[in-house]
Every structure is written in structure tokens, then in C-alpha cells.
C-alpha atoms as a PDB file:
ATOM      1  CA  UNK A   1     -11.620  42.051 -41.748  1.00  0.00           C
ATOM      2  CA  UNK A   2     -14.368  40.566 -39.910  1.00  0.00           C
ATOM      3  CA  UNK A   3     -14.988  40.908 -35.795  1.00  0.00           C
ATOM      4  CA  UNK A   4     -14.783  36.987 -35.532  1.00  0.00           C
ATOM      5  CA  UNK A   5     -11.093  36.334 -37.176  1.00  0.00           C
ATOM      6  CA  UNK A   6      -8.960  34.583 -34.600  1.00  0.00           C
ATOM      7  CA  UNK A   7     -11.338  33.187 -32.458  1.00  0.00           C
ATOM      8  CA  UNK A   8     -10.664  29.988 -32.882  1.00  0.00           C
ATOM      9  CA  UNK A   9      -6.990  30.353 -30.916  1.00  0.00           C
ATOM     10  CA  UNK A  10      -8.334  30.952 -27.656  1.00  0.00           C
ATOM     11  CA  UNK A  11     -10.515  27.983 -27.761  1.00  0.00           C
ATOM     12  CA  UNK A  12      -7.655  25.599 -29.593  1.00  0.00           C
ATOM     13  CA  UNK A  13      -5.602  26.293 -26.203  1.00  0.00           C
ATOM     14  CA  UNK A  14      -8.556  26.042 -23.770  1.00  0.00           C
ATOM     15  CA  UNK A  15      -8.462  22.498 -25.574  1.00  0.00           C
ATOM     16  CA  UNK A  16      -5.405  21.695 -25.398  1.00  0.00           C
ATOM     17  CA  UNK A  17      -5.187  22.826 -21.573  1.00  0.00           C
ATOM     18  CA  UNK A  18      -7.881  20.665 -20.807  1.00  0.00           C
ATOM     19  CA  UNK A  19      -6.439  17.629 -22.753  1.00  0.00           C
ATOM     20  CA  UNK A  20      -3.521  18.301 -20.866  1.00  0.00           C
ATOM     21  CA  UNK A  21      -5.423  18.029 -17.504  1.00  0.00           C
ATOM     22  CA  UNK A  22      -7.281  15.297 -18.461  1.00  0.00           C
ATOM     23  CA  UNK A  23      -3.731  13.447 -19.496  1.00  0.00           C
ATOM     24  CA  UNK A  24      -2.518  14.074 -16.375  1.00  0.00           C
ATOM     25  CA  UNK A  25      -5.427  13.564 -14.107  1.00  0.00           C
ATOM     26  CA  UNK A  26      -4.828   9.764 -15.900  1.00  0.00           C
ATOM     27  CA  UNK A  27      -1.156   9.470 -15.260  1.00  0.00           C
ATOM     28  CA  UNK A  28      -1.732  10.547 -10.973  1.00  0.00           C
ATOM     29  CA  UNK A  29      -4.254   8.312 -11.249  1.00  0.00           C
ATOM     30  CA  UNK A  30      -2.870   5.462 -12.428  1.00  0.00           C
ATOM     31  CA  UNK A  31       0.209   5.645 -10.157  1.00  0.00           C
ATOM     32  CA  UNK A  32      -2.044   6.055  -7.056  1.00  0.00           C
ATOM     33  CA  UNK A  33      -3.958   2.674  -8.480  1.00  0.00           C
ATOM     34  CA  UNK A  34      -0.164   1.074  -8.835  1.00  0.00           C
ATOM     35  CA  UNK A  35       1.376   2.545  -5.601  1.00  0.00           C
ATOM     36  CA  UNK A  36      -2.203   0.666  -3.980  1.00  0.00           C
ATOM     37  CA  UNK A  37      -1.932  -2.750  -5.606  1.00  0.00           C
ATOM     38  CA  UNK A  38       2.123  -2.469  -4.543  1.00  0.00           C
ATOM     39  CA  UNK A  39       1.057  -1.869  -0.994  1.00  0.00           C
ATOM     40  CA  UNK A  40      -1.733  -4.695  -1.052  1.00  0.00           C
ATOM     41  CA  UNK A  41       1.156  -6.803  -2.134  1.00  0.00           C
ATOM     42  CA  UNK A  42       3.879  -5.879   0.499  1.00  0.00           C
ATOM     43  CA  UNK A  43       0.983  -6.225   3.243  1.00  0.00           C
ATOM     44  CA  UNK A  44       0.054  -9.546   1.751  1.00  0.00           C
ATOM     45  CA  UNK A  45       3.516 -10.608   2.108  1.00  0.00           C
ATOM     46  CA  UNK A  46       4.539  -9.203   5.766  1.00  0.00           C
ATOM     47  CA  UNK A  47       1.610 -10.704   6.877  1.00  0.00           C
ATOM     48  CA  UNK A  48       1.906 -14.196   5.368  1.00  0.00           C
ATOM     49  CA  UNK A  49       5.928 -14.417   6.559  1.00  0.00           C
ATOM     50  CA  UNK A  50       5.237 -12.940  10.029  1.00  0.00           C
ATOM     51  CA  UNK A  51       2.822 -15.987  10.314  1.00  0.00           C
ATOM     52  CA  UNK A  52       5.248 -19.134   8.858  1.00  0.00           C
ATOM     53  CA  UNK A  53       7.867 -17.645  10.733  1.00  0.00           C
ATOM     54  CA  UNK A  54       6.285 -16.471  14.099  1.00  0.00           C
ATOM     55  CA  UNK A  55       5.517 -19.955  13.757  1.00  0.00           C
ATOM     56  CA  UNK A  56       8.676 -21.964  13.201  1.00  0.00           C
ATOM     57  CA  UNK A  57       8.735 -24.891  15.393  1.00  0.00           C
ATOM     58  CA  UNK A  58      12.861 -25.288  15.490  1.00  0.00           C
ATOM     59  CA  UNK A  59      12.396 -22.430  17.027  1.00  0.00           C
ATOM     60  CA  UNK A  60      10.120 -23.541  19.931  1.00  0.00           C
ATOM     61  CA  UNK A  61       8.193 -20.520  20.517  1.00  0.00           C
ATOM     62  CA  UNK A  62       4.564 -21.954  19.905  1.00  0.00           C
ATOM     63  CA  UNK A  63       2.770 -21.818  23.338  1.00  0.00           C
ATOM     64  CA  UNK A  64       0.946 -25.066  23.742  1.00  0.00           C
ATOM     65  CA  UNK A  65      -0.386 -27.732  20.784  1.00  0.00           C
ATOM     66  CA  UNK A  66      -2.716 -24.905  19.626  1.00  0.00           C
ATOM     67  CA  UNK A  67      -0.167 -23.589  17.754  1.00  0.00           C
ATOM     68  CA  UNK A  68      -1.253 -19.882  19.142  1.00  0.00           C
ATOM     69  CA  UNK A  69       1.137 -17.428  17.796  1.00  0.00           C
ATOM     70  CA  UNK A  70       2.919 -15.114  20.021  1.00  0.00           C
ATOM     71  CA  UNK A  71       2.547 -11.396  19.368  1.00  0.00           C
ATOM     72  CA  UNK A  72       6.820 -10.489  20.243  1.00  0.00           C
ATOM     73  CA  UNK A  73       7.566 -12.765  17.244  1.00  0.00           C
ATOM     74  CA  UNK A  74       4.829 -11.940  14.701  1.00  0.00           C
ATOM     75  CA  UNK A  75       5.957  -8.428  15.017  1.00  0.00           C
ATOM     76  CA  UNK A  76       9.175  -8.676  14.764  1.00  0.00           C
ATOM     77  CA  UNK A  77       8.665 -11.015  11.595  1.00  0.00           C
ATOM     78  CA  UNK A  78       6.563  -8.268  10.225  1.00  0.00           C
ATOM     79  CA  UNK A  79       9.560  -5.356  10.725  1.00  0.00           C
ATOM     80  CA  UNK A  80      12.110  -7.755   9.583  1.00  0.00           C
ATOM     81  CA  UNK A  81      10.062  -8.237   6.261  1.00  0.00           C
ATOM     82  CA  UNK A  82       9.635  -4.822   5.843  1.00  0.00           C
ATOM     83  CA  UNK A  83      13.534  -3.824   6.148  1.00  0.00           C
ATOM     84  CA  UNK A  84      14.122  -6.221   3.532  1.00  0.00           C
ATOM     85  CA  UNK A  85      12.921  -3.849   0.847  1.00  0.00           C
ATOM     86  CA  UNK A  86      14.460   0.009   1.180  1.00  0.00           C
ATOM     87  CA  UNK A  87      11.515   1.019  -0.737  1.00  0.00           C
ATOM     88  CA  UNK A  88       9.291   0.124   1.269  1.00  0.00           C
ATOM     89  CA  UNK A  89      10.642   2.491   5.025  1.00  0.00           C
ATOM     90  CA  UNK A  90       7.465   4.444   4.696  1.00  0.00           C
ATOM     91  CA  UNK A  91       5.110   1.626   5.609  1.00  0.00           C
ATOM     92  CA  UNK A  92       3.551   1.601   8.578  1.00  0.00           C
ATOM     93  CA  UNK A  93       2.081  -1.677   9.833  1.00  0.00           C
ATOM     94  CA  UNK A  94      -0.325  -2.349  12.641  1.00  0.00           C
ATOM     95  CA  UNK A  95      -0.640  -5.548  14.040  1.00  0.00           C
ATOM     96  CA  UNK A  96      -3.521  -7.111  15.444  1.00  0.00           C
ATOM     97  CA  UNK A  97      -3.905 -11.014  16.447  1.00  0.00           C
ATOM     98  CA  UNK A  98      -7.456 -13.158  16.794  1.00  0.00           C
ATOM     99  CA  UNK A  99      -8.682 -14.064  20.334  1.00  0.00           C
ATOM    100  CA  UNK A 100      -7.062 -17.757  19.571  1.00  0.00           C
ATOM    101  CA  UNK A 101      -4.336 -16.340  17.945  1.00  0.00           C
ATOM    102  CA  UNK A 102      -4.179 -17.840  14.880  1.00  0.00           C
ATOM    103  CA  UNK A 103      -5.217 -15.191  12.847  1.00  0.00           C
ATOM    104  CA  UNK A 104      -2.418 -12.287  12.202  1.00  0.00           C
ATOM    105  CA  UNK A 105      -4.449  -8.967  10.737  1.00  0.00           C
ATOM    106  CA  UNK A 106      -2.331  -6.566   9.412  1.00  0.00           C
ATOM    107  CA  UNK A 107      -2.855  -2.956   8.794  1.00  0.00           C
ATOM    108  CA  UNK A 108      -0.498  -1.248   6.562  1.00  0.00           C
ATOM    109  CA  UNK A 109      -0.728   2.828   5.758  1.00  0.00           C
ATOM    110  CA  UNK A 110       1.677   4.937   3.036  1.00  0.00           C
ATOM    111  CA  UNK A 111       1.501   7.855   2.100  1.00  0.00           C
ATOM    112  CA  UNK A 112       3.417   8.750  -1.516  1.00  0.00           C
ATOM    113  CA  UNK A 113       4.013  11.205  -3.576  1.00  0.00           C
ATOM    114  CA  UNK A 114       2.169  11.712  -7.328  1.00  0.00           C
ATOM    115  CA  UNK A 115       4.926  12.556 -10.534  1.00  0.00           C
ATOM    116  CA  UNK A 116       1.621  14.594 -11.312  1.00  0.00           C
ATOM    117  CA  UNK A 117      -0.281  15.067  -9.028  1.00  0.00           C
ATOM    118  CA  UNK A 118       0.057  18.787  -8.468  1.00  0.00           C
ATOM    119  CA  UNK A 119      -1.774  19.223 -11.136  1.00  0.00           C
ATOM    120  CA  UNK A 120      -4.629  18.026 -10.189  1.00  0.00           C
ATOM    121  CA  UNK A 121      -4.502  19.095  -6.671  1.00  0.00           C
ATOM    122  CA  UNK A 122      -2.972  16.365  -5.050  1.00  0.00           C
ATOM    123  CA  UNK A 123       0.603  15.990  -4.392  1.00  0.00           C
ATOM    124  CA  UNK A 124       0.624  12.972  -2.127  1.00  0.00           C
ATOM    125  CA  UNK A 125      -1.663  10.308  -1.402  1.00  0.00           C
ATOM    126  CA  UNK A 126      -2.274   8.489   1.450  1.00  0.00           C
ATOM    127  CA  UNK A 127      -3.011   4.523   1.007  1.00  0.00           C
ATOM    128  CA  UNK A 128      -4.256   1.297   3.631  1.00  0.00           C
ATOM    129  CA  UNK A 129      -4.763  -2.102   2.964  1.00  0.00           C
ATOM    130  CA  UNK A 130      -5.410  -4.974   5.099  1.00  0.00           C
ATOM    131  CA  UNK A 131      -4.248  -8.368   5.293  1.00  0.00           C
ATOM    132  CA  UNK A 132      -5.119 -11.838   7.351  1.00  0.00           C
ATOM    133  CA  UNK A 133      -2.870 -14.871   7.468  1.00  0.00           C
ATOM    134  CA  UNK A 134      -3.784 -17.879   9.084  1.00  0.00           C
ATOM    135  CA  UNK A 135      -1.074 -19.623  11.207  1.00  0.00           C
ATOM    136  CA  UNK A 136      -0.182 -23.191   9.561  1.00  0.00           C
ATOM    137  CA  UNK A 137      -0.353 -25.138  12.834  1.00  0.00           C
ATOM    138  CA  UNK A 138      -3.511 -25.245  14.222  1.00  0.00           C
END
């Protein structure tokens, strides 16, 4: 028998372990990527509804011909978008309006959890995106 037989099954599984992080380290971060392009999407969203709404004219809450939004009703538009999807309690959105107001800026955060992620080191993942609407009366 020779001093070399069965050397080969130690590095078969370090192969396989690494394949398996490398599998997974592509899974985490593919849902982070998803769970960051869903966010964009829900901030895109509140932000473009808080600013047709805030802005409803049957409504009569546009101060002056400017049609400068008012910061009571853009944020409540905003929360009221947000409750509409369960999914979504865990975002947090920051609202911020231009000196003329016309501009809504939103700021939304998340932070969500990775199938996989343990794995690689990271259980959760925080994510922000930001997101301007313009108000349609000007």
C-alpha cells in the first residue's frame, strides 16, 4: 500500500465545501440584490402617490396657485401607501420636501433577513433607497 492512497477524499470535500459556499454566497446575494430592487420599487411608489395625492385639488389643501405641497398630507399619503402592503411594516420612510415644495424626497431603510445568509456571515441586511417626485401642479 502506498503512503498517498486516499488522499484525494480530503480534498474532494474541501471542494465540495467550498462549492457549497460559493452556491450559497450566490443565493444571499441574489436575494439582498432582489430585497433592494423591491425596496427601490415600494419607495418609488410611496413617493410618487404621496405627491398626486398630497396634491388632490377636490381636496383643497394646495396653499396658494404654486401648487406647494403641504408636509401633514404628503406624510400621511406616504404611511397610508405603506399600510397597503403587510409586507412591507418594516419600512421606514423619511420625508423631506424642497424649499418650494414641490419636490417630495423620500428616504426609505429595511433591514431583512438572508434564507442564507448565515453562511456567509450575514444574517440580515440592512437596505436605503431614495426617491424624488415632482408635484403635478406647479
Amino acid at each position: 500500500m502506498k503512503r498517498d492512497d486516499g488522499s484525494t477524499i480530503p480534498l474532494i470535500l474541501g471542494f465540495f465545501l467550498l462549492a457549497l459556499l460559493i452556491v450559497a454566497g450566490s443565493i444571499a446575494l441574489g436575494q439582498a440584490f432582489t430585497q433592494q430592487r423591491d425596496l427601490q420599487d415600494v419607495c418609488d411608489g410611496a413617493a410618487a402617490a404621496a405627491a398626486a395625492s398630497a396634491a388632490d385639488l377636490d381636496r383643497g389643501n394646495l396653499a396658494g396657485p404654486t401648487g406647494a405641497l403641504q408636509f401633514t398630507d404628503v406624510d400621511d399619503a406616504v404611511t397610508a401607501y405603506l399600510a397597503r402592503d403587510p409586507s412591507r411594516h418594516g419600512v421606514h420612510a423619511t420625508v423631506e420636501l424642497s424649499a418650494d415644495r414641490t419636490t417630495i424626497t423620500l428616504h426609505c431603510t429595511e433591514t431583512s433577513h438572508l434564507a442564507l445568509g448565515a453562511l456567509i456571515g450575514r444574517g440580515q441586511v440592512r437596505h436605503t433607497a431614495t426617491s424624488s417626485a415632482r408635484s403635478p401642479l406647479r
